[in-house]
Protein backbone atom coordinates (compact mmCIF):
# COMPACT_ATOMS: atom_id res chain seq x y z
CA UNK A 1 1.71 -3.04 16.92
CA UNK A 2 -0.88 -5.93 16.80
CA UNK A 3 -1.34 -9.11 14.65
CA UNK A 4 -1.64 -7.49 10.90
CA UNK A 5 -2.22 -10.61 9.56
CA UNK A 6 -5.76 -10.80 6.96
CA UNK A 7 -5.47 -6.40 7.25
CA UNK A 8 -4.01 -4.69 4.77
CA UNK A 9 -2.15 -1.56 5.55
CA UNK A 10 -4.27 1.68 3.24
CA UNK A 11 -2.61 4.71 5.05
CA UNK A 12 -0.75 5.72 8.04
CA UNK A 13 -2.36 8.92 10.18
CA UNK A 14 0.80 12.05 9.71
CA UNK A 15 -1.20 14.33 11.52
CA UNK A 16 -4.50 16.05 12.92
CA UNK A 17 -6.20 19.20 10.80
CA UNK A 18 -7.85 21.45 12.28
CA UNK A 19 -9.42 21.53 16.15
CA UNK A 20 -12.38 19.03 15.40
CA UNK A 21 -10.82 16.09 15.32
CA UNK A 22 -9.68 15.32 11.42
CA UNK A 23 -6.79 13.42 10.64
CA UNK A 24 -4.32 13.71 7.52
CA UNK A 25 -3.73 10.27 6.38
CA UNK A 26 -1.34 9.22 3.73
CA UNK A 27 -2.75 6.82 1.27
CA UNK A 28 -1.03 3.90 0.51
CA UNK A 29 -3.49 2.39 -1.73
CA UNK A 30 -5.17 2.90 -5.77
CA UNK A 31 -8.36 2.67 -4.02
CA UNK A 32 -8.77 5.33 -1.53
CA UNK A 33 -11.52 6.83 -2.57
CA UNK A 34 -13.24 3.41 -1.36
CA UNK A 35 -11.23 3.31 1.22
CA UNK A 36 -12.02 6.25 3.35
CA UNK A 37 -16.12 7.02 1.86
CA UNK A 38 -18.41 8.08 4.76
CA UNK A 39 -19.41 4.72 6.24
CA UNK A 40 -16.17 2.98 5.49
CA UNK A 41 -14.63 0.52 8.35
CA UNK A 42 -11.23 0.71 9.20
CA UNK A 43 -8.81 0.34 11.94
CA UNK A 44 -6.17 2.19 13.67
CA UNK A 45 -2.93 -0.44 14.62
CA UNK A 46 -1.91 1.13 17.69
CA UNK A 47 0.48 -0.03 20.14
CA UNK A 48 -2.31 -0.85 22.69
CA UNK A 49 -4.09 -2.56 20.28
CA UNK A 50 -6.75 -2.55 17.26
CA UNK A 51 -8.95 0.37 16.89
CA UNK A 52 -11.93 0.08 14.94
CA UNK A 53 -13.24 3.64 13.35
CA UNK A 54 -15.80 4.38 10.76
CA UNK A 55 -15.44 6.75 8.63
CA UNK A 56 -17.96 9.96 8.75
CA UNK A 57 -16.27 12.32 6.09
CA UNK A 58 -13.39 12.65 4.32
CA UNK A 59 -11.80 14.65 1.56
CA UNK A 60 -8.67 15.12 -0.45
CA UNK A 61 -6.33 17.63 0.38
CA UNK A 62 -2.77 18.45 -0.89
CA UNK A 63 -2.69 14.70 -1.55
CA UNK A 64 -3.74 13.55 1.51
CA UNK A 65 -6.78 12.66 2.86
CA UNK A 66 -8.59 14.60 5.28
CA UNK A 67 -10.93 12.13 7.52
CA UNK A 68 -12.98 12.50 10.15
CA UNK A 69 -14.50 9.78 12.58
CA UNK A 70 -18.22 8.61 14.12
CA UNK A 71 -17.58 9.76 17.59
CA UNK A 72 -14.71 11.80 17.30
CA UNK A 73 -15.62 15.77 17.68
CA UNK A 74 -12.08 17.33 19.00
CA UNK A 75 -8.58 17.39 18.28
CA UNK A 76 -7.73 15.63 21.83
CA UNK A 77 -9.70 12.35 21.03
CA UNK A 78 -7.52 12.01 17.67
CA UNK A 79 -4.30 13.35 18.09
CA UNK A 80 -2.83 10.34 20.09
CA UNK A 81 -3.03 8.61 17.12
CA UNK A 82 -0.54 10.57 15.15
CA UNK A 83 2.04 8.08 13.33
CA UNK A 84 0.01 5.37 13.66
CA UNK A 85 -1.21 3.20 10.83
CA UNK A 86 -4.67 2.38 9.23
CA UNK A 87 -5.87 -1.30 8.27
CA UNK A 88 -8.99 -2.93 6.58
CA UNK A 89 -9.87 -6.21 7.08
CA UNK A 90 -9.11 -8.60 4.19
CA UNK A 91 -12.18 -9.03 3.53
CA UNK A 92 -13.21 -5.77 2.37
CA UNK A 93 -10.45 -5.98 -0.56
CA UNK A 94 -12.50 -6.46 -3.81
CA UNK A 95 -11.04 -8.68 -6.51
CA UNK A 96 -8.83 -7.37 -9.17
CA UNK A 97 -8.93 -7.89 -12.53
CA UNK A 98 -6.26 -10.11 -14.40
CA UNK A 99 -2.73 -8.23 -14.70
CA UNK A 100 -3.59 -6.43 -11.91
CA UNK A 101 -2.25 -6.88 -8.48
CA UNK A 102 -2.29 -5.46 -5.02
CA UNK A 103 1.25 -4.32 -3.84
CA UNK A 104 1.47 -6.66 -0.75
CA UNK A 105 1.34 -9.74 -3.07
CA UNK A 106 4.42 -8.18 -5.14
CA UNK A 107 6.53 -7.21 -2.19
CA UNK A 108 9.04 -10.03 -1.24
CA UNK A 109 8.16 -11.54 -4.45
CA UNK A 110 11.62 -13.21 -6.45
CA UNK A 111 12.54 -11.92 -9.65
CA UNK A 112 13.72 -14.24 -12.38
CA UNK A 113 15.00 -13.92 -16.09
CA UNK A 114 13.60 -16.11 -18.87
CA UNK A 115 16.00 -18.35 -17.79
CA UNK A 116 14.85 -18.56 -14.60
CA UNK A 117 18.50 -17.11 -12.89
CA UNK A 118 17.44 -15.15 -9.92
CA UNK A 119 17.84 -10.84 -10.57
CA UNK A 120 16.20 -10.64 -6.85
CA UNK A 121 14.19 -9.86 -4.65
CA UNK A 122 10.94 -6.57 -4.77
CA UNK A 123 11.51 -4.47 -2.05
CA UNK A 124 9.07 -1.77 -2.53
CA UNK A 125 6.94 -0.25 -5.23
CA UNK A 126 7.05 3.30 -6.85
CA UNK A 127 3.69 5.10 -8.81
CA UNK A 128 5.19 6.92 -11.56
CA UNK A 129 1.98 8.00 -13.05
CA UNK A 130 2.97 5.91 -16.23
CA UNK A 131 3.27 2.75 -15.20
CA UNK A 132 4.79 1.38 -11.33
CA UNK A 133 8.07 0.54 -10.88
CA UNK A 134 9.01 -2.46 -9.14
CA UNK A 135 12.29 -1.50 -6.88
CA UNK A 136 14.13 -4.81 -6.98
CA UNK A 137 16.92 -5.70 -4.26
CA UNK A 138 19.85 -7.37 -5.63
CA UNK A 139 22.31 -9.50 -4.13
CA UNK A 140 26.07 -7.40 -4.01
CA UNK A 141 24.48 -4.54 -6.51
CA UNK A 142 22.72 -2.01 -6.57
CA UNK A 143 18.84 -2.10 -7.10
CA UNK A 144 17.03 -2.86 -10.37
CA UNK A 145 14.14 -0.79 -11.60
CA UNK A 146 11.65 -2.83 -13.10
CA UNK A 147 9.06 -1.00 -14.98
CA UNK A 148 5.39 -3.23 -14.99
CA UNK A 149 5.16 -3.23 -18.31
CA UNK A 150 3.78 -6.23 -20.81
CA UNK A 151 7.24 -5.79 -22.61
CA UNK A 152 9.05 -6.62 -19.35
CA UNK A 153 6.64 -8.35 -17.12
CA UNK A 154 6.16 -11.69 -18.70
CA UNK A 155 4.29 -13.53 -15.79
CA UNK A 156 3.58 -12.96 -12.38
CA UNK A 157 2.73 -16.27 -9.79
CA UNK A 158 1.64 -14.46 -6.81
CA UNK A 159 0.63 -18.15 -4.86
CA UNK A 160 4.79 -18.81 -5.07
CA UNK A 161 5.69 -15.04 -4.83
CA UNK A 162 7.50 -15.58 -8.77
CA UNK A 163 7.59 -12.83 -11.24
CA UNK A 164 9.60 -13.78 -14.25
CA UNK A 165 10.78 -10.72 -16.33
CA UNK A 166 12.45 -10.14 -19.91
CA UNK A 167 15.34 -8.73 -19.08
CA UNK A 168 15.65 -6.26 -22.10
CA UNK A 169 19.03 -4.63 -22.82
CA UNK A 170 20.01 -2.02 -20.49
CA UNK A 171 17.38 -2.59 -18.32
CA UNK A 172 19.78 -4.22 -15.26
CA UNK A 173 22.73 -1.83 -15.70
């Protein structure tokens, strides 16, 4: 795998559909409708290095994308690829509104409580449809849920990876 850094991961490639040369990605992004549009830019991380691929249709299917690239017109240009994860560059990441975040600047991120005493650390993030969950690592425990709510959520600092939280009754058991 090559230097990630200023890419964001948006999907990793499961499989190839059909004998023309579309792949099944796996989203891993609110925007992928943006994301994989005809014209879009993205790259394959592979382990020989930085593909870039643009995208020249795409569709969703059984929740997962079906996308096809400029150049590619068979299965065998593609299906090496399988496993592999898809990038854009930084740059192509629009600005969110306020409360809103992207999930790489929550990851790793330390949890606090009002008082500031450390609950942990955000390992990963789960889409319930409702609201996310933020899955929080804790030191000899087992792992918080933390819903992103306004009632829990009091402030995020994503410059020094902070998130301070209410810790509500219940809601660490």
């Amino acid at each position: 795998m090559t230097n990630t850094e200023n890419y964001f991961k948006v999907g990793t490639i499961v499989n190839t559909h059909g004998i023309r040369g579309e792949v099944k990605i796996m989203a891993i992004t609110d925007f992928a409708q943006d994301r994989f549009k005809k014209g879009a830019d993205l790259f394959i991380d592979t382990k020989r290095g930085r593909i870039p691929v643009k995208v020249q249709s795409s569709r969703l299917h059984k929740n997962m994308w079906l996308v096809l690239f400029v150049g590619v017109t068979n299965i065998n240009e593609i299906e090496k690829y399988k496993g592999d994860d898809v990038y854009i560059e930084g740059t192509a990441r629009p600005e969110l509104e306020d409360d809103q975040y992207y999930y790489d600047e929550i990851i790793d991120s330390t949890v606090v409580d009002l008082d500031g005493n450390k609950i942990g650390v955000v390992k990963e993030i789960m889409e319930t449809g409702a609201n996310d969950v933020w899955i929080v690592q804790r030191d000899c425990q087992s792992d918080a849920l933390i819903p992103m709510i306004d009632d829990v959520v009091k402030s995020v600092d994503v410059d020094a990876k902070l998130i301070t939280i209410d810790a509500l009754e219940g809601l660490l058991d």
